[in-house]
N, C-alpha and C. Protein backbone atom coordinates (compact mmCIF):
# COMPACT_ATOMS: atom_id res chain seq x y z
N UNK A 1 24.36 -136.73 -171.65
CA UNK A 1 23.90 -138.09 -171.76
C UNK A 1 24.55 -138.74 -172.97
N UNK A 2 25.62 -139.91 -172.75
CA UNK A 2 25.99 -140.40 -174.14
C UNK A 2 24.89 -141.35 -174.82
N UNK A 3 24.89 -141.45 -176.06
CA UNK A 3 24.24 -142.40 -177.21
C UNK A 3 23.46 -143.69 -176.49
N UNK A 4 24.22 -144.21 -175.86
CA UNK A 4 23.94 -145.50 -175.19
C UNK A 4 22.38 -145.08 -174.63
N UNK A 5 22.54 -144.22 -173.33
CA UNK A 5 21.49 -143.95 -172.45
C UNK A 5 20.23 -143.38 -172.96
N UNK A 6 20.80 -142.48 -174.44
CA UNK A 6 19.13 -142.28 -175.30
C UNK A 6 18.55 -143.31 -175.81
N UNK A 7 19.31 -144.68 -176.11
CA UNK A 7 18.83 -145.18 -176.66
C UNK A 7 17.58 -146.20 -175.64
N UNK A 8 18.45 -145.82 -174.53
CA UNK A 8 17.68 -146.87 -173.76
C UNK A 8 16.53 -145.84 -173.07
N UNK A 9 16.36 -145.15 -173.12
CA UNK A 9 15.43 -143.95 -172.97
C UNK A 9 14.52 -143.80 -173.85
N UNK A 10 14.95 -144.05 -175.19
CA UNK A 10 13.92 -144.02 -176.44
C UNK A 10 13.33 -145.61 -176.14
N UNK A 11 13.67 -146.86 -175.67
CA UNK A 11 13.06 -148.11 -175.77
C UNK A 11 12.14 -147.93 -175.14
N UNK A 12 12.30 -147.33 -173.49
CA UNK A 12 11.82 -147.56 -172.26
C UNK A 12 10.45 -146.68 -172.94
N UNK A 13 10.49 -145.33 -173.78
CA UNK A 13 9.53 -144.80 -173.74
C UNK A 13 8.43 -145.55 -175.50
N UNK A 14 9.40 -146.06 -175.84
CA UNK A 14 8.76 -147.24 -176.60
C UNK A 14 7.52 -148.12 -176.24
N UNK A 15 7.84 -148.99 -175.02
CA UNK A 15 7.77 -149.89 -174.46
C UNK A 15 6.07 -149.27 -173.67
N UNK A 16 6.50 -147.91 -173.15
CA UNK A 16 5.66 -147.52 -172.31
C UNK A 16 4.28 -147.21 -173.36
N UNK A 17 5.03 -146.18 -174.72
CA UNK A 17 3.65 -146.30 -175.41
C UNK A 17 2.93 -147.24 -175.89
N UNK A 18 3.50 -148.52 -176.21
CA UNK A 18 3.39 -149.55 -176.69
C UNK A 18 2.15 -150.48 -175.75
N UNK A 19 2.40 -150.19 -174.47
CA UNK A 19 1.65 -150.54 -173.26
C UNK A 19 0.52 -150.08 -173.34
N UNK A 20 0.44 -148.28 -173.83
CA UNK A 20 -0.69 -147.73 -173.97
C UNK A 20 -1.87 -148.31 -174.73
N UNK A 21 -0.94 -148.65 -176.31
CA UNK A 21 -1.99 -148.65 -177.16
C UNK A 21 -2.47 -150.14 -177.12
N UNK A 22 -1.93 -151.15 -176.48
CA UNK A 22 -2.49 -152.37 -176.01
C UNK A 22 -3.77 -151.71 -174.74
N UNK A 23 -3.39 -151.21 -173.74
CA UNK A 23 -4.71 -150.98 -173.16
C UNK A 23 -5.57 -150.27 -173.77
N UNK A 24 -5.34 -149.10 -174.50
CA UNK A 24 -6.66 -148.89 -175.48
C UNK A 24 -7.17 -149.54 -175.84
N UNK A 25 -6.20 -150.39 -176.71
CA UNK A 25 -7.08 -151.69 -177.83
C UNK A 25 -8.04 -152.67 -176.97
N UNK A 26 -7.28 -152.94 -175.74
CA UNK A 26 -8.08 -153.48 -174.88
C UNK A 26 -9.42 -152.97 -174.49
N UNK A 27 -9.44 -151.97 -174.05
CA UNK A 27 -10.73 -150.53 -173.77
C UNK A 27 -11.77 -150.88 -174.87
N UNK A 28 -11.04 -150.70 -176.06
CA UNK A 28 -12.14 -150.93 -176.93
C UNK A 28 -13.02 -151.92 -176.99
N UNK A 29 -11.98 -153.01 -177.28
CA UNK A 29 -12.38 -154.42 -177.05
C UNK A 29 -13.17 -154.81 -176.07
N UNK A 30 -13.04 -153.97 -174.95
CA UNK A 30 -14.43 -154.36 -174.28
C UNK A 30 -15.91 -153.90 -174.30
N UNK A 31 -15.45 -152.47 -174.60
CA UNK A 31 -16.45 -151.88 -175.24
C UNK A 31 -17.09 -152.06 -175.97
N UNK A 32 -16.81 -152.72 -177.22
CA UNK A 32 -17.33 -153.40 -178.33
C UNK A 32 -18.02 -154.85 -177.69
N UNK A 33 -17.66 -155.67 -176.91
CA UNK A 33 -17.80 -156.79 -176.64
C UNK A 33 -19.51 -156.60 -175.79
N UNK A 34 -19.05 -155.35 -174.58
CA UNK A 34 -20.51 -154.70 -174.00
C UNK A 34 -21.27 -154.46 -175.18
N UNK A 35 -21.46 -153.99 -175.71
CA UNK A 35 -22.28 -153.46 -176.78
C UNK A 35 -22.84 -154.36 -177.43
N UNK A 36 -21.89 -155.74 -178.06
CA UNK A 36 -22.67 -156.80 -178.32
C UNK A 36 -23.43 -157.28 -177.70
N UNK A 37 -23.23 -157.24 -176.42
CA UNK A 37 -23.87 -158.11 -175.39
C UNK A 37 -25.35 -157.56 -175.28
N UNK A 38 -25.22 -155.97 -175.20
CA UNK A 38 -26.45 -155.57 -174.76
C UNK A 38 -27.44 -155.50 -176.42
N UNK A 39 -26.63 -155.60 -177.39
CA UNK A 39 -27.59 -155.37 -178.81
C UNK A 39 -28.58 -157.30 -178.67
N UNK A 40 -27.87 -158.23 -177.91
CA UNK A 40 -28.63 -159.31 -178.16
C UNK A 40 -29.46 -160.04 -177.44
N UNK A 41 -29.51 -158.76 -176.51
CA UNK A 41 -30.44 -158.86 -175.14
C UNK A 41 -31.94 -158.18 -176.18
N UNK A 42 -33.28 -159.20 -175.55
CA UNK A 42 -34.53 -158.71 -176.94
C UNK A 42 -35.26 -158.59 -175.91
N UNK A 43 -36.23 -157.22 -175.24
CA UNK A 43 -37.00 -157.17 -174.41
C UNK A 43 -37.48 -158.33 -173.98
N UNK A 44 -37.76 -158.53 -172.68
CA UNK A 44 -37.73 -159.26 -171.88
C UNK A 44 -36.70 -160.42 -171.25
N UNK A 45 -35.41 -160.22 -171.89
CA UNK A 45 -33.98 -160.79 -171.32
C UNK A 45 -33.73 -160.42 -170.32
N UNK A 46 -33.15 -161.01 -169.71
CA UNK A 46 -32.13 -160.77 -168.31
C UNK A 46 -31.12 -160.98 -167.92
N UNK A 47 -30.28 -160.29 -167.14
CA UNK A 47 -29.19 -160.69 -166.90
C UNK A 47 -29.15 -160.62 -165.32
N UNK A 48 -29.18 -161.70 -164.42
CA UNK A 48 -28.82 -161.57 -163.24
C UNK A 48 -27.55 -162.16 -162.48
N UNK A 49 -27.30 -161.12 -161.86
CA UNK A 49 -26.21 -161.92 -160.80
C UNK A 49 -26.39 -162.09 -159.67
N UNK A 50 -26.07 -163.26 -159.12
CA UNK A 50 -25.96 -163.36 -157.69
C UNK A 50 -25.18 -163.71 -156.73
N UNK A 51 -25.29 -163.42 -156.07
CA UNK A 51 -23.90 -163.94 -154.81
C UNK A 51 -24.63 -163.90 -153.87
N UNK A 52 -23.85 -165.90 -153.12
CA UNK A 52 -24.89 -166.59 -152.26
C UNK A 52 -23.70 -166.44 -150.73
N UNK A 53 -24.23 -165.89 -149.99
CA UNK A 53 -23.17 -165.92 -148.67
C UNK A 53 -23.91 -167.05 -147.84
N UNK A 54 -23.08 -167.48 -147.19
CA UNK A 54 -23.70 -168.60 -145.73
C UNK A 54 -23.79 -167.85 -144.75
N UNK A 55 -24.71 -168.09 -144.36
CA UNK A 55 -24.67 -166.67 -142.70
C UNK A 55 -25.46 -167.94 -141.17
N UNK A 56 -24.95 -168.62 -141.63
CA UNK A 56 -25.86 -169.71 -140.39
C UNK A 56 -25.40 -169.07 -138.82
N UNK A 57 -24.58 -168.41 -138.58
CA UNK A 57 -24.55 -167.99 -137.04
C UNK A 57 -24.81 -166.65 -137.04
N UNK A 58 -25.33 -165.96 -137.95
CA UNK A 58 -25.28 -164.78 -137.93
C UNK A 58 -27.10 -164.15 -137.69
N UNK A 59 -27.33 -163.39 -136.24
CA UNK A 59 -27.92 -162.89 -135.91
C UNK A 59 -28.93 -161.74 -136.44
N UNK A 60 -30.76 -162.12 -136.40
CA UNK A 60 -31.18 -160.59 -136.70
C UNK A 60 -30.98 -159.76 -136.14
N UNK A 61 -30.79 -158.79 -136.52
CA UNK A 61 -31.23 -157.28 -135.43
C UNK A 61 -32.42 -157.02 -135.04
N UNK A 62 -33.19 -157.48 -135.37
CA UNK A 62 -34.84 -156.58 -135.01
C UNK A 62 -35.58 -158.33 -135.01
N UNK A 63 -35.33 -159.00 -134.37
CA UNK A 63 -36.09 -160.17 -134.02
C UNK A 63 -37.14 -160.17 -133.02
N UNK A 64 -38.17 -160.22 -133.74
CA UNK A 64 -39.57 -160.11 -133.41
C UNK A 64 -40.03 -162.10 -132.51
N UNK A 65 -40.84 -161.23 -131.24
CA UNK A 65 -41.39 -162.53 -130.79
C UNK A 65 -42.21 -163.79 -131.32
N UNK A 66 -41.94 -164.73 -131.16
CA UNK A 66 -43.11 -165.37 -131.97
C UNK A 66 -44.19 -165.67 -131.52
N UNK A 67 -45.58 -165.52 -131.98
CA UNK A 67 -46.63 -165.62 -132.00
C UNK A 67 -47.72 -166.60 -132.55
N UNK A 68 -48.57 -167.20 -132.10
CA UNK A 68 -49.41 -167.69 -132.85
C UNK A 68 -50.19 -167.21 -133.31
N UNK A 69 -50.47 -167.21 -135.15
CA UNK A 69 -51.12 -166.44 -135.82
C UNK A 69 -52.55 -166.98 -135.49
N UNK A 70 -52.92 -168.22 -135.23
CA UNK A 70 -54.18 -169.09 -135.05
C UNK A 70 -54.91 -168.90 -134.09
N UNK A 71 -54.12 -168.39 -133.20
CA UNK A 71 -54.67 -168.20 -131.47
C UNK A 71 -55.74 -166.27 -132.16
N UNK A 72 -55.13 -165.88 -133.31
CA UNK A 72 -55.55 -164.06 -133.10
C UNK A 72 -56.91 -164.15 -134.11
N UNK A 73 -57.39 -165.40 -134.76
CA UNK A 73 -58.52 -165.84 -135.49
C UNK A 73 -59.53 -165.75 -134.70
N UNK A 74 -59.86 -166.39 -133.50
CA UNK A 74 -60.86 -167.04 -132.67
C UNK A 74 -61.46 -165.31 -131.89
C-alpha cells in the first residue's frame, strides 16, 4: 500500500471515530436531558401521550343488539 492510501485510510478511520464520539456525546445528552425531565416531575405530575386515529367506517367486532334499557324497569 503506498503513503497516499494510508493516509486516506487513517482519515476514513478518523472520520469514523469521530462519528462515534459525536453519537456518544449525543447518548449522553439525552440521557442527561431524560433525567432532567424526570427529576422535575413532583408526585402527582404527568406525562401523557396520545394519538387520536379517525376510524368513522371502521366496524365493531362484537356488536351487541340494541335494547331498551326502560322497557327491563317495569
Amino acid at each position: 500500500m503506498s503513503d497516499e492510501n494510508k493516509g486516506e485510510g487513517e482519515s476514513k478511520k478518523e472520520k469514523t471515530e469521530e462519528k462515534q464520539k459525536e453519537q456518544a456525546k449525543a447518548q449522553e445528552q439525552e440521557k442527561a436531558d431524560e433525567e432532567a425531565r424526570k427529576k422535575r416531575l413532583v408526585k402527582g405530575d404527568y406525562i401523557i401521550h396520545v394519538h387520536i386515529i379517525e376510524g368513522r367506517e371502521l366496524k365493531g367486532r362484537h356488536v351487541q343488539k340494541k335494547h331498551n334499557f326502560l322497557s327491563n324497569l317495569s
